[in-house]
Protein backbone atom coordinates (compact mmCIF):
# COMPACT_ATOMS: atom_id res chain seq x y z
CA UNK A 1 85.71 65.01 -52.74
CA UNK A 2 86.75 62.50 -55.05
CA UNK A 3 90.11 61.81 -52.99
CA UNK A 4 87.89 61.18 -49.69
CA UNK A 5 85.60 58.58 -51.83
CA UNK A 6 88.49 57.18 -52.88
CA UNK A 7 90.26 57.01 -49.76
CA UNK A 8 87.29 55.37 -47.88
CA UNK A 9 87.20 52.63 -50.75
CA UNK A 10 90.60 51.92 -50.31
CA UNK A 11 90.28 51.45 -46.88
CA UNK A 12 87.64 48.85 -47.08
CA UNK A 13 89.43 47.28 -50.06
CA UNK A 14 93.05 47.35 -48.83
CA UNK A 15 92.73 47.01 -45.03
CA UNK A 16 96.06 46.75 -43.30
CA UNK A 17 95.93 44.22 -40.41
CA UNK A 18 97.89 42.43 -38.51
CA UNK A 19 99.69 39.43 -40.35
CA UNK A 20 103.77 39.79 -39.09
CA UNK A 21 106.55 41.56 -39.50
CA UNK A 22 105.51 43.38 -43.27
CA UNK A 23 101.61 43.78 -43.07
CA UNK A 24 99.42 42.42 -45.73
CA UNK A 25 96.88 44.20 -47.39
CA UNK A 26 93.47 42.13 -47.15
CA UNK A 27 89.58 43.09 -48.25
CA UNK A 28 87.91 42.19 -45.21
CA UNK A 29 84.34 41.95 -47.64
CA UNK A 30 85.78 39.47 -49.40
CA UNK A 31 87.04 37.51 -46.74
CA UNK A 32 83.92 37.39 -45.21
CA UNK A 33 81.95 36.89 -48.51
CA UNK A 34 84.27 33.47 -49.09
CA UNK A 35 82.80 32.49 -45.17
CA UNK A 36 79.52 31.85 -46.84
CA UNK A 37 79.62 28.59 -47.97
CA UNK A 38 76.65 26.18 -46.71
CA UNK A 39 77.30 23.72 -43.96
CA UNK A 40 79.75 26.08 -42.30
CA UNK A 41 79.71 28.87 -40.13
CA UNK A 42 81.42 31.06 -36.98
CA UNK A 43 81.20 30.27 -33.14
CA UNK A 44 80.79 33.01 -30.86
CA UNK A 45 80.00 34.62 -27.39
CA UNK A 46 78.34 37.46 -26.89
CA UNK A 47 77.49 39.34 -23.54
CA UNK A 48 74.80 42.15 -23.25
CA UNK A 49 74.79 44.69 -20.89
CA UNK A 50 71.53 47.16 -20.28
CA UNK A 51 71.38 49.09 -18.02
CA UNK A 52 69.22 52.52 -16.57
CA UNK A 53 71.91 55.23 -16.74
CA UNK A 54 72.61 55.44 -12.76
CA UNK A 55 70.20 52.33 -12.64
CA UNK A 56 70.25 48.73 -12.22
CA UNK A 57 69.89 46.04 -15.00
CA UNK A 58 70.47 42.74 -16.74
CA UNK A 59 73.97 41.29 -18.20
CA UNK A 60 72.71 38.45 -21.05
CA UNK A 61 75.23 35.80 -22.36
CA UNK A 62 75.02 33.91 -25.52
CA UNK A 63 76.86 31.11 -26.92
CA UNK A 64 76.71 29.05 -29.75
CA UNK A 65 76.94 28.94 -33.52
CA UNK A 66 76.09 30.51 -36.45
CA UNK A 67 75.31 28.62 -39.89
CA UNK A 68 76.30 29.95 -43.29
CA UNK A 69 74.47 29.67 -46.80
CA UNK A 70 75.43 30.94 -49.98
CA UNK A 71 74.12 35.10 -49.62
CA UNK A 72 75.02 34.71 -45.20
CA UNK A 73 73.58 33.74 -41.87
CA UNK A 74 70.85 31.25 -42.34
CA UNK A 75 70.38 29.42 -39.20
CA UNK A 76 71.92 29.49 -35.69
CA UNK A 77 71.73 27.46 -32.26
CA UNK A 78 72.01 29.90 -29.39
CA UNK A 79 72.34 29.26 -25.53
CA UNK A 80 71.36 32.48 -23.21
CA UNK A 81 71.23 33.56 -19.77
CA UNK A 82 69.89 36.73 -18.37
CA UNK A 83 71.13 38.22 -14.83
CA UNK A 84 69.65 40.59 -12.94
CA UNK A 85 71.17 42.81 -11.16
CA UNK A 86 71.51 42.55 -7.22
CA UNK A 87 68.28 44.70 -5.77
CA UNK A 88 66.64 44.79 -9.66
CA UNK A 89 63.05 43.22 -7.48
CA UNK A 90 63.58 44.84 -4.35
CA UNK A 91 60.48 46.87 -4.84
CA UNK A 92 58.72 44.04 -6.05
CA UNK A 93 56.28 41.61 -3.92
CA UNK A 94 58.19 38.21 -2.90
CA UNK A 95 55.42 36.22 -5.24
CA UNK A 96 56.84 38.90 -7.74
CA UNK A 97 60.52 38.78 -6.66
CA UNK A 98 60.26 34.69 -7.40
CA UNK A 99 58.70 34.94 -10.34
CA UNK A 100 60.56 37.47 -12.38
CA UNK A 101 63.70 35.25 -10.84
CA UNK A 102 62.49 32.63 -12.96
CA UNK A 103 63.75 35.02 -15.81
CA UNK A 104 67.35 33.66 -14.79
CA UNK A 105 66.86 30.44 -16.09
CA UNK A 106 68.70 29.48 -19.13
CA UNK A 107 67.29 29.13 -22.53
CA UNK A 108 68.44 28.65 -25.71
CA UNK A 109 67.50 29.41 -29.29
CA UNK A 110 67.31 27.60 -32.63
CA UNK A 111 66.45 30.13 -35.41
CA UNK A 112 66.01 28.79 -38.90
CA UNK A 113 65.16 30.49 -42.23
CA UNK A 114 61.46 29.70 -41.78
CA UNK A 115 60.83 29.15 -37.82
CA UNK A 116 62.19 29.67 -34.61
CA UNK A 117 62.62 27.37 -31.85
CA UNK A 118 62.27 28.63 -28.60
CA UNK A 119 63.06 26.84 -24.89
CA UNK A 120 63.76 28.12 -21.27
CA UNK A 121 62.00 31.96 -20.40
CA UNK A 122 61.04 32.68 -23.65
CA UNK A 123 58.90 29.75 -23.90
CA UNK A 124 57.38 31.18 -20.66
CA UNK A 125 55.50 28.97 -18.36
CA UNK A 126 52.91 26.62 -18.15
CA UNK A 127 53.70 24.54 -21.16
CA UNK A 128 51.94 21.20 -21.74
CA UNK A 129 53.92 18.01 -20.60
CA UNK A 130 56.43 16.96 -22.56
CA UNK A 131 56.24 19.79 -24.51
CA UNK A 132 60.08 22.06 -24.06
CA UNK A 133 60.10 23.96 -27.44
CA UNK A 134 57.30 26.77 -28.64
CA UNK A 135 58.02 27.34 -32.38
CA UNK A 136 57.65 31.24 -33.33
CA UNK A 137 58.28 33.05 -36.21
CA UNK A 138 61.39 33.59 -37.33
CA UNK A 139 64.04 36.04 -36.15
CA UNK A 140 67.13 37.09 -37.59
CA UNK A 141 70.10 33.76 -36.96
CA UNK A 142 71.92 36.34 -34.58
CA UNK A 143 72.77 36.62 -31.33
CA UNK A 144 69.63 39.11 -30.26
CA UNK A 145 72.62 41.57 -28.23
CA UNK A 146 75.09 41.63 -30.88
CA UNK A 147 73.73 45.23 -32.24
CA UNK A 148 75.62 44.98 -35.15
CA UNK A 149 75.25 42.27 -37.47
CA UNK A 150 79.02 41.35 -38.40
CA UNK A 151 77.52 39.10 -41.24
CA UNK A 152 76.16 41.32 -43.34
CA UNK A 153 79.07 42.68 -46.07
CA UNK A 154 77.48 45.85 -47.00
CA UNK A 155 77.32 46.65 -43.52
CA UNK A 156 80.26 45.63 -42.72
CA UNK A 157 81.64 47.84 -45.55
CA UNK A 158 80.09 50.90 -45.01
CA UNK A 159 80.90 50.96 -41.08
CA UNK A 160 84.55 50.61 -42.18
CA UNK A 161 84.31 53.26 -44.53
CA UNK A 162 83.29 55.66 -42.28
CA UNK A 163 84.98 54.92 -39.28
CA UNK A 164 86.80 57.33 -37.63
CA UNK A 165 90.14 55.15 -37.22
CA UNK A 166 91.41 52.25 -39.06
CA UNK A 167 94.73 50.72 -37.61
CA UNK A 168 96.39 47.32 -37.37
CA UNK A 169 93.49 45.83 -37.91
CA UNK A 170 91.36 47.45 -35.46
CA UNK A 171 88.18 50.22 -36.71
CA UNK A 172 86.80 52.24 -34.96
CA UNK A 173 84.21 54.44 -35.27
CA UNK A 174 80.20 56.02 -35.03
CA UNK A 175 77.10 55.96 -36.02
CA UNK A 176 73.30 56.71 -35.16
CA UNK A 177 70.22 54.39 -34.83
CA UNK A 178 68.34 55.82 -37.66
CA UNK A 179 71.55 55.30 -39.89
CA UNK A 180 71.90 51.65 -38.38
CA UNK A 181 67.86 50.80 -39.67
CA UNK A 182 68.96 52.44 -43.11
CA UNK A 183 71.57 50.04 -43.50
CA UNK A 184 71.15 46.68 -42.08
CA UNK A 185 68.26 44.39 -42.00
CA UNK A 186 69.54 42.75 -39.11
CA UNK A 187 69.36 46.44 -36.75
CA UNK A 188 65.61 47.07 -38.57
CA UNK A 189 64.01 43.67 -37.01
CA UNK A 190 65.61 44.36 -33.39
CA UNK A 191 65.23 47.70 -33.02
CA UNK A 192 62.22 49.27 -35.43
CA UNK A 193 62.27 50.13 -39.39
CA UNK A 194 63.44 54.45 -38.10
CA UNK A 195 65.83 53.15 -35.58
CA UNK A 196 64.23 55.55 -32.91
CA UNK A 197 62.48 54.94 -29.16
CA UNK A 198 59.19 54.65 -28.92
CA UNK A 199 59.89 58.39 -27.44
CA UNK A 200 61.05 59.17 -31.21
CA UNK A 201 64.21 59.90 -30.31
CA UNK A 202 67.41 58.70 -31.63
CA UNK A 203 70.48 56.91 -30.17
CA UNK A 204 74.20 57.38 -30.73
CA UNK A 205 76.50 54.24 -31.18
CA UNK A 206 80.13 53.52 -31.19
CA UNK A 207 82.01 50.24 -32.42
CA UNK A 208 85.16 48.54 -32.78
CA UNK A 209 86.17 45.99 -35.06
CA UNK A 210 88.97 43.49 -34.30
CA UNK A 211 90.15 42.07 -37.57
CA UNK A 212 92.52 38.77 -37.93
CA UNK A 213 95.08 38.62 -40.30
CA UNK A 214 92.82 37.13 -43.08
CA UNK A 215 90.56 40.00 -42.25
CA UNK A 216 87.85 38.63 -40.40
CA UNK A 217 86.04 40.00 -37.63
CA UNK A 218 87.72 38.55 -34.10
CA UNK A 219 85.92 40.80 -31.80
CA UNK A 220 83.03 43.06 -32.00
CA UNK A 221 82.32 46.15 -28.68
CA UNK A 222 79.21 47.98 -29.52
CA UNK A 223 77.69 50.57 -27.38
CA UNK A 224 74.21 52.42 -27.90
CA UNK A 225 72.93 54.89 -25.63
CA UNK A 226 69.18 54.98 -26.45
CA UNK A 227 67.10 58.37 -25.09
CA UNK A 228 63.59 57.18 -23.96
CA UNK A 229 61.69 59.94 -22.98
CA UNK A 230 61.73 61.96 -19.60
CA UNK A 231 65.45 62.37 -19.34
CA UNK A 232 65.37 58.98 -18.86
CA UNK A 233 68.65 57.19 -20.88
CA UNK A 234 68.96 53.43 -21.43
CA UNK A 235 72.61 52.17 -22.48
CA UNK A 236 73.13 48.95 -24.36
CA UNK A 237 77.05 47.55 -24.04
CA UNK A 238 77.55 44.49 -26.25
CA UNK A 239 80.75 42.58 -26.47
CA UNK A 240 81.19 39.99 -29.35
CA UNK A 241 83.84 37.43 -29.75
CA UNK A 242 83.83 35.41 -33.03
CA UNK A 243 86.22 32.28 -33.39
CA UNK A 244 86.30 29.18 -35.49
CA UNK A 245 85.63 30.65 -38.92
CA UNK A 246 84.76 27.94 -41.23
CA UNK A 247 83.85 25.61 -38.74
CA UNK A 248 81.31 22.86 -39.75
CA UNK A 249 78.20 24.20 -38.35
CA UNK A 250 74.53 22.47 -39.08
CA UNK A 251 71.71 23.64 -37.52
CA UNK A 252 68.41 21.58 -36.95
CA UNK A 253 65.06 21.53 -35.45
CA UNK A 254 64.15 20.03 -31.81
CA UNK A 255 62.35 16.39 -31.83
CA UNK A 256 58.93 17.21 -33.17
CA UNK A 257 56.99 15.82 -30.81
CA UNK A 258 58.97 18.21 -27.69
CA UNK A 259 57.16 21.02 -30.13
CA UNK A 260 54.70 23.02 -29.44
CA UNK A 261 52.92 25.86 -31.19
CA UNK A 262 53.15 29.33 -30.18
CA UNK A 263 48.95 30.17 -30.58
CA UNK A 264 48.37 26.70 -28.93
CA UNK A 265 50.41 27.59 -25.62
CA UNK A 266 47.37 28.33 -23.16
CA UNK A 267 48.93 30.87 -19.98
């Protein structure tokens, strides 16, 4: 027993990963730890997939940055995009079919460590004029498909720990949703504080970690394949890519008066 704990420490504390012709040995913790410096921060993309199993559903996009502090994410500026899949509304009215279309638009979200900034179809309709941002409360500075938070070291460090495979510098390995809300903040606010469906049940998940040769995440696949009741299954694909570490990143709040209040929106 002792070997195994040992092993698993020295996996996340000595990762080999890709760096030429001898391989270094890096702590990917670390590396990421030294990322979280304020005024700088990580660009990424990420692209959602959810979909009925044998169903239809909705691919997501988002692009932007993320901002560092001292202790991690603090703030992010996020574009997004939702498709639908071809005949998603066929069994919808056409006043229906044109309105849920309006779900296509792009949007974008600024989330800060006391507010979020919302524009585009999650501001909904029917704001006042010259009014293009509802301020909410705030959400975790993530992309909201990203599953995984990649910015959170103890998370990080357990996931490599017990992952299945670690190899020139790519880990991979599992996990369930109720072990995902355990461990990261980031999974508890998106998906519930047990990690389960609101049929109780509980969802399987796979990932794999690209790591550079300073050991920082590159590339993040995450897939979760959520029972909800019914036989009914819902699977989540996420795909992360994560460049310009260290890049100068500063996130700030829309012109004031484009601002509107989220209990003052009337619909």
């Amino acid at each position: 027993m002792k070997r195994a704990i040992a092993g698993a420490m020295l996996i996340v504390g000595a990762l080999l990963v890709p760096g030429g012709p001898a391989q270094a040995k890096v702590d990917p913790i670390k590396a990421l730890k030294a990322q979280f410096v304020a005024g700088r921060g990580v660009k990424l993309k990420t692209v959602l997939q959810v979909r009925v199993k044998g169903g239809k559903g909705t691919v997501t996009q988002e692009m932007g940055a993320v901002q560092f502090g001292p202790k991690g994410a603090v703030a992010s500026d996020l574009t997004e995009k939702t498709r639908y899949d071809k005949g998603y509304f066929s069994e919808s009215s056409k006043d229906e079919r044109e309105a849920k279309k309006s779900l296509e638009r792009p949007g974008r979200v600024i989330s800060l460590p006391k507010v979020t900034y919302v524009q585009g179809p999650r501001a909904g309709e029917g704001l006042p004029e010259g009014k293009y941002w509802v301020r909410k409360r705030p959400i975790p500075p993530v992309p909201s498909g990203i599953i995984i938070s990649v910015f959170e070291p103890n998370t990080v460090k357990t996931l490599i720990a017990k992952a299945a495979s670690v190899r020139g510098g790519v880990v991979k390995g599992s996990t369930t949703s109720a072990k995902m809300a355990a461990l990261s903040p980031v999974f508890r606010k998106q998906f519930g504080p047990g990690g389960k469906s609101e049929s109780g049940q509980i969802s399987k998940i796979t990932y794999t970690f690209l790591l550079n040769s300073q050991g920082l995440v590159t590339r993040l696949s995450v897939k979760l394949r959520m029972p909800v009741g019914g036989g009914t299954i819902v699977d989540y694909s996420s795909d992360t890519r994560l460049y310009n570490w260290g890049a100068k990143v500063s996130v700030s709040a829309p012109p004031p008066d484009a601002v509107i209040d989220e209990k003052d929106v009337n619909r």
